[in-house]
Protein backbone atom coordinates (compact mmCIF):
# COMPACT_ATOMS: atom_id res chain seq x y z
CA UNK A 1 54.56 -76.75 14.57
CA UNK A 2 54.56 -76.45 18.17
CA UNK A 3 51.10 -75.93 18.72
CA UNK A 4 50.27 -79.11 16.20
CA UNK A 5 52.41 -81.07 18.68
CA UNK A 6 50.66 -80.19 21.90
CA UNK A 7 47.22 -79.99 20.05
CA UNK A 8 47.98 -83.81 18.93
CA UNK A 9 49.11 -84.85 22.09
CA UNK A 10 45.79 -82.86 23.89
CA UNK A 11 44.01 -85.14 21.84
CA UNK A 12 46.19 -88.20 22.26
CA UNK A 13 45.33 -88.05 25.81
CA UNK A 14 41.53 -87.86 25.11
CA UNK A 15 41.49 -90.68 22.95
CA UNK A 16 43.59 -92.95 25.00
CA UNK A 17 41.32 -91.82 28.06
CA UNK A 18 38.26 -92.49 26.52
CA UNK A 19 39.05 -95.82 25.57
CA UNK A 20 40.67 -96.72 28.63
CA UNK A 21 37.91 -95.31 30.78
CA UNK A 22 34.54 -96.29 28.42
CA UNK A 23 33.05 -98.52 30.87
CA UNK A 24 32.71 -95.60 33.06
CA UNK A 25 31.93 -93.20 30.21
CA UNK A 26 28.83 -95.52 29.24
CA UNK A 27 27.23 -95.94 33.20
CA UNK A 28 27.57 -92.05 33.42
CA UNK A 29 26.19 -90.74 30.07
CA UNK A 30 23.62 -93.96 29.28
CA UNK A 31 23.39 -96.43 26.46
CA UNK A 32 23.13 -95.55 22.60
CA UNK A 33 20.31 -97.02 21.12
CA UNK A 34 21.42 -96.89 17.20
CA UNK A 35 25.15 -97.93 18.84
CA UNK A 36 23.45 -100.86 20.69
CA UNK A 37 21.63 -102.14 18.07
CA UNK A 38 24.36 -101.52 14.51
CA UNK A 39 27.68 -101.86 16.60
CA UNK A 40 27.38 -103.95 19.21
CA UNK A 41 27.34 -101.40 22.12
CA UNK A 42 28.02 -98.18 22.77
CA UNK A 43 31.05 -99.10 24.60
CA UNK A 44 32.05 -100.19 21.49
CA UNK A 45 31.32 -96.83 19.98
CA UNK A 46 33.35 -95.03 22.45
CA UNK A 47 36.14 -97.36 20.89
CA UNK A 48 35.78 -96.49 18.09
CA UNK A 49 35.78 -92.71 18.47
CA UNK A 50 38.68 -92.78 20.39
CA UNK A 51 41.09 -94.58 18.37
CA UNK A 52 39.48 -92.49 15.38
CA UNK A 53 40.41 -89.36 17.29
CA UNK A 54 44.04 -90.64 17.80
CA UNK A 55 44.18 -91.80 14.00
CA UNK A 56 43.18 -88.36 12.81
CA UNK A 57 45.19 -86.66 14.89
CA UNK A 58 48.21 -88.76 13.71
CA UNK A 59 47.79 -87.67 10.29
CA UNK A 60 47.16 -84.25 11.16
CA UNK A 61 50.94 -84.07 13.10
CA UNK A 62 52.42 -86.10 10.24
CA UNK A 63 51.04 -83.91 7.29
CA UNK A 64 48.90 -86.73 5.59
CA UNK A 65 46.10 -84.06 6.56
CA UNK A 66 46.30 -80.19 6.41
CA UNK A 67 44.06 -78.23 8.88
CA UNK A 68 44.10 -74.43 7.68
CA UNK A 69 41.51 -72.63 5.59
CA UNK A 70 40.72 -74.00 2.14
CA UNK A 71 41.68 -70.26 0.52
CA UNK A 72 45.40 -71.31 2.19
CA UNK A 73 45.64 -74.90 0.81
CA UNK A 74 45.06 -73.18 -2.35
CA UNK A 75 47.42 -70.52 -1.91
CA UNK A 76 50.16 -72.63 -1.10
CA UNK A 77 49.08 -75.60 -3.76
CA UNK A 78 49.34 -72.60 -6.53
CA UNK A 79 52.65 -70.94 -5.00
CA UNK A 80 54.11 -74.55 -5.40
CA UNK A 81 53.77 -75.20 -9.18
């Protein structure tokens, strides 16, 4: 549990930062075309992935979604009934 909360809050902090720093992000690494052209921007993109990476990762810490091995879900899934 421990290493969920400092993995979520790893990515917390890379989430935040790269929506708080896209403008940045975008003159360093260059312009999306596809991004440009079906989102708006890739500024918007970085957006995006950001608060996608924070969403995720709030599941992940809250249980909504499970992270192990597949064999282990199903281990655990068949222990339970």
């Amino acid at each position: 549990m421990f290493g969920r909360i400092l993995l979520w809050i790893a990515f917390m902090a890379g989430g935040c930062a790269m929506m708080y720093r896209s403008y940045p992000l975008v003159e360093n690494l260059g312009k999306s075309a596809r991004a440009e052209e079906h989102l708006g921007g890739t500024r918007n993109l970085l957006l995006m992935i950001g608060f996608g990476l924070i969403v995720v990762w709030w599941l992940v810490m809250t249980g909504v979604i499970s992270i192990g091995s597949p064999a282990d879900n199903l281990m655990q899934s068949l222990e339970n009934s």
